[in-house]
Protein backbone atom coordinates (compact mmCIF):
# COMPACT_ATOMS: atom_id res chain seq x y z
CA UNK A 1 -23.97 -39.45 16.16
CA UNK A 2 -21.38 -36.43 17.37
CA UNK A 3 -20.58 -35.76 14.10
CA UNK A 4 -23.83 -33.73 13.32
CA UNK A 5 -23.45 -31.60 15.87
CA UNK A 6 -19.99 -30.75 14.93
CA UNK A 7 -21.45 -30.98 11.07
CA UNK A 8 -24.24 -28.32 12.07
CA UNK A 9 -21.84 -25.96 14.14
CA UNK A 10 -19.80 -26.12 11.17
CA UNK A 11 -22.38 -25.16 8.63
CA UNK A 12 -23.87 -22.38 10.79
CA UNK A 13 -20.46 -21.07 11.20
CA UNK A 14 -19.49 -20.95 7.48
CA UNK A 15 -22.98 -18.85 6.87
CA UNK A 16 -22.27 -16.66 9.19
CA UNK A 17 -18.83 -16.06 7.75
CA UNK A 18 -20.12 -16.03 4.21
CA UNK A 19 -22.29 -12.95 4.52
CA UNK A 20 -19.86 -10.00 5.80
CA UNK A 21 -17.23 -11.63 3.02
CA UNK A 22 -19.83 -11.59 0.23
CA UNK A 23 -20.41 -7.73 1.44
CA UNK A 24 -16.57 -7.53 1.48
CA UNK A 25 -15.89 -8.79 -1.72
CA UNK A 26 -18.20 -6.52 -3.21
CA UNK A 27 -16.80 -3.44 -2.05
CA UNK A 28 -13.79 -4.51 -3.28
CA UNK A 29 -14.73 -5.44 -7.06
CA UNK A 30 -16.34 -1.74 -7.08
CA UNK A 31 -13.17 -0.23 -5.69
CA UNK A 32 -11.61 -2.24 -8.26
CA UNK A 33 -13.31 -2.65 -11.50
CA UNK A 34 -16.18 0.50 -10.93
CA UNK A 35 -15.95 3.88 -13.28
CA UNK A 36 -14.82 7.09 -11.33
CA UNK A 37 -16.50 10.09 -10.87
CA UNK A 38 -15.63 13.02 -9.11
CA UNK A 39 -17.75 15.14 -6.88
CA UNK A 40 -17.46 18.44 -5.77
CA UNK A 41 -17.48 18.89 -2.46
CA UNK A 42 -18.73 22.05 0.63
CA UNK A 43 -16.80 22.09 4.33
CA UNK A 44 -19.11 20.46 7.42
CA UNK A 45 -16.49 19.00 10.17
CA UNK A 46 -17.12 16.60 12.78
CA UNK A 47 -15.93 13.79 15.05
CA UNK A 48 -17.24 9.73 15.80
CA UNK A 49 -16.25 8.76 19.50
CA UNK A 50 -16.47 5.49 18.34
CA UNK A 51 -14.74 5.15 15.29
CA UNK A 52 -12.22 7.82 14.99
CA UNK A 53 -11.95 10.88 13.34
CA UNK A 54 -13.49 11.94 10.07
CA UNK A 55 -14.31 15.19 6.90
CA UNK A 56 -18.04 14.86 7.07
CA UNK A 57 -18.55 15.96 2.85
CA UNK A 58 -21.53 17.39 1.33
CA UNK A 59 -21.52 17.18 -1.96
CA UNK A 60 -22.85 19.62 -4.67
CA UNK A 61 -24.57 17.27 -6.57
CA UNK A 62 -27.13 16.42 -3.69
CA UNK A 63 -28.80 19.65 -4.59
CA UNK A 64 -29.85 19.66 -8.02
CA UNK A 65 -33.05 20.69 -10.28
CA UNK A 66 -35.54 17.95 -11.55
CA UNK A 67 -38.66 19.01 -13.55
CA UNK A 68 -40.70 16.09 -12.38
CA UNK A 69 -40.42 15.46 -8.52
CA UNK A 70 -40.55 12.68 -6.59
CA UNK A 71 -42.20 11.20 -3.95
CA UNK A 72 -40.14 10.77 -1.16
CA UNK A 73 -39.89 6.58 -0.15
CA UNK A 74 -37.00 5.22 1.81
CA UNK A 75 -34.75 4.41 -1.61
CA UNK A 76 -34.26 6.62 -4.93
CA UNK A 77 -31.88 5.84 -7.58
CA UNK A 78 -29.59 9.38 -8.81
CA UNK A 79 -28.52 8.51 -12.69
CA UNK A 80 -25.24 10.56 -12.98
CA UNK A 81 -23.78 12.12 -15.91
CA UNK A 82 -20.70 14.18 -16.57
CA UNK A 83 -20.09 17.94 -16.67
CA UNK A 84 -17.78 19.44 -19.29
CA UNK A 85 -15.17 20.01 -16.35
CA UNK A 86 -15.23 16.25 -15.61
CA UNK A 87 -17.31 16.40 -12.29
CA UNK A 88 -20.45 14.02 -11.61
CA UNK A 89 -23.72 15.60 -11.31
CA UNK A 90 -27.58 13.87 -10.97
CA UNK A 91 -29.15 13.59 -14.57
CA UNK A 92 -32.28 12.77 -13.24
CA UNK A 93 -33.66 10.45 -10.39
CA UNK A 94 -35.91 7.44 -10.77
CA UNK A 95 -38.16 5.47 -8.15
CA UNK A 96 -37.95 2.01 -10.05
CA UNK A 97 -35.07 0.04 -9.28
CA UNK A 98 -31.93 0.45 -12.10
CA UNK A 99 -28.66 -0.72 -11.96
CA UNK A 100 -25.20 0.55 -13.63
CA UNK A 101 -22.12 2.02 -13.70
CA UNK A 102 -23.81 5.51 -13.49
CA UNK A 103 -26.42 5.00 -10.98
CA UNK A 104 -26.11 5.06 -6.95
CA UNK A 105 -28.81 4.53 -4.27
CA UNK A 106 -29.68 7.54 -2.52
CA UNK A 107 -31.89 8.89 -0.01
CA UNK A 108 -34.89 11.18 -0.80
CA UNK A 109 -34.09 14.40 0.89
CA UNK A 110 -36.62 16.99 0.25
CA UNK A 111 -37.83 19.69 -2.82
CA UNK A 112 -38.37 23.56 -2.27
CA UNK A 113 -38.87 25.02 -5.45
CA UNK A 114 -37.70 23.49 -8.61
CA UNK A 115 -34.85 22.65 -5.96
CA UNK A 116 -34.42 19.42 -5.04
CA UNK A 117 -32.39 17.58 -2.34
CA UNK A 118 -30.68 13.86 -1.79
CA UNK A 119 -28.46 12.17 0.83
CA UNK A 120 -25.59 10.84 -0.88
CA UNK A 121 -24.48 7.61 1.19
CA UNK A 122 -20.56 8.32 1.17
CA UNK A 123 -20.33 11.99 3.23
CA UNK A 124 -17.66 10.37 5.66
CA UNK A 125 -14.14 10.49 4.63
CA UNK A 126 -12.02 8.71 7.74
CA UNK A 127 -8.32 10.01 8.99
CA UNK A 128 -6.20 8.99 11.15
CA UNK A 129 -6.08 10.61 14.96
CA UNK A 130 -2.73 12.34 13.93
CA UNK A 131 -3.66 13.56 10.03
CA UNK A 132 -7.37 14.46 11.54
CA UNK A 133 -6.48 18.21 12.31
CA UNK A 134 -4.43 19.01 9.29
CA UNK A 135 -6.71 17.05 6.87
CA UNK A 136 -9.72 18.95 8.50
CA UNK A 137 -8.13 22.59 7.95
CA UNK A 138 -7.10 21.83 4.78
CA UNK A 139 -10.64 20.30 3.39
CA UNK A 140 -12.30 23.66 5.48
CA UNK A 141 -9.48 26.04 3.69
CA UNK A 142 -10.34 24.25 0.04
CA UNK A 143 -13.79 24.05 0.37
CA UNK A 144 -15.51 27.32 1.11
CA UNK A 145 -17.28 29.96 -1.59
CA UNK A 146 -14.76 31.25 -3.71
CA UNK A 147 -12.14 28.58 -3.04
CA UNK A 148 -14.04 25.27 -4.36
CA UNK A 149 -10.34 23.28 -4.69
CA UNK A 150 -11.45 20.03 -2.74
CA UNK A 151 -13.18 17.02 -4.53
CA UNK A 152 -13.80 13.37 -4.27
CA UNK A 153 -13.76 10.21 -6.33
CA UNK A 154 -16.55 7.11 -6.08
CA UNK A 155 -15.97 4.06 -7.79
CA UNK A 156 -19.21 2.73 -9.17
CA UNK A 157 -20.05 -0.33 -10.22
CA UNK A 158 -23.49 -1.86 -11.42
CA UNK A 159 -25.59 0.37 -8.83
CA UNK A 160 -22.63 -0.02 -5.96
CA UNK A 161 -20.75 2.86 -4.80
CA UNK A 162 -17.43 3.11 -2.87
CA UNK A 163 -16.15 6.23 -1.80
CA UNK A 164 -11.95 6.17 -2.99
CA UNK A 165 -10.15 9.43 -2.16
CA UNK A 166 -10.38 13.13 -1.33
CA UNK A 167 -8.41 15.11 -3.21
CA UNK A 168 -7.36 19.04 -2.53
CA UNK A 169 -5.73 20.99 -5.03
CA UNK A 170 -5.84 17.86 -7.39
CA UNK A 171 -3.94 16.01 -4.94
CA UNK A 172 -4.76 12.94 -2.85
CA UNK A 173 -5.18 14.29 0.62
CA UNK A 174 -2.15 12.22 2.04
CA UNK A 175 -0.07 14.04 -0.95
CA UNK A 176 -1.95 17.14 -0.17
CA UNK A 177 -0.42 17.16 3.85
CA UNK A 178 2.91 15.69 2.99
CA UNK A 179 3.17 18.93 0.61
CA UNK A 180 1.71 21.42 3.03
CA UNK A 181 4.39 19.95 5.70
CA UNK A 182 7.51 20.04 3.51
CA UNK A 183 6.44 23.58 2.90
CA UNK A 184 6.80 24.65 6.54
């Protein structure tokens, strides 16, 4: 008669386990197997007491012009398609659920205009405490009206998106630094 107690314990244990590795696993097979696409990206700079230092990105391709608009519920799906310079932008924007290696979830944002507007779920690109200040004027430097020279690259994979590097000056931003610092 222990042993189901020990037997249950076990079992709860190994779902509660199961869950953040499924999650885990996923975000790894996108990072791994998912098709790139680069965004262009605008400055914003912040900070998360909690978890460290971060760029906060916006990305260009949250604006972008749709004939027919949508109604704004808590999920949209933003089908992406190339540019002739090789950066993503949204094709078009659907309601009903799709999956692929060209569509991401996003947020409904708002329309003015033909103009409309989505929240991207990958604007946080994490440093370390000691890279944090360089990274930061760098991305700011790259970034503004006149000097677009910062991007990023998503892995997705059927409908799953994983942020994989910011790049300035067509450099990963670790290269980037290391660069900047040999210069000086």
């Amino acid at each position: 008669m222990r042993r189901l107690p020990i037997l249950i314990f076990v079992l709860v244990a190994l779902a509660q386990l199961s869950v953040p590795a499924m999650l885990a696993w996923g975000r790894i097979q996108t990072l791994a197997h998912g098709r790139v696409w680069k965004f262009k990206t605008a400055p914003v700079d912040p900070e998360d007491a909690v978890r460290g230092r971060y760029i906060q990105l916006r990305l260009m391709a949250e604006d972008f012009t749709q004939p027919e608009k949508f109604v704004a519920i808590d999920r949209v799906y933003a089908v992406l398609k190339e540019t002739p310079d090789g950066f993503a932008e949204i094709d078009h924007i659907s309601t009903a659920p799709i999956s692929g290696d060209n569509v991401i979830q996003v947020d409904p944002g708002g329309t003015w205009g033909d103009r409309q507007h989505i929240v991207i779920p990958f604007s946080r690109f994490w440093a370390t405490e000691k890279s944090a200040p360089e990274a930061e004027k760098a991305y700011r430097e790259n970034s503004r009206r006149g000097k677009e020279n910062a991007y990023v690259t998503v892995r997705v994979r059927n409908g799953d998106a994983a942020l994989e590097q910011l790049y300035i000056d067509n450099q990963p931003l670790a290269d980037y630094l290391r660069a900047q610092a040999a210069k000086k």
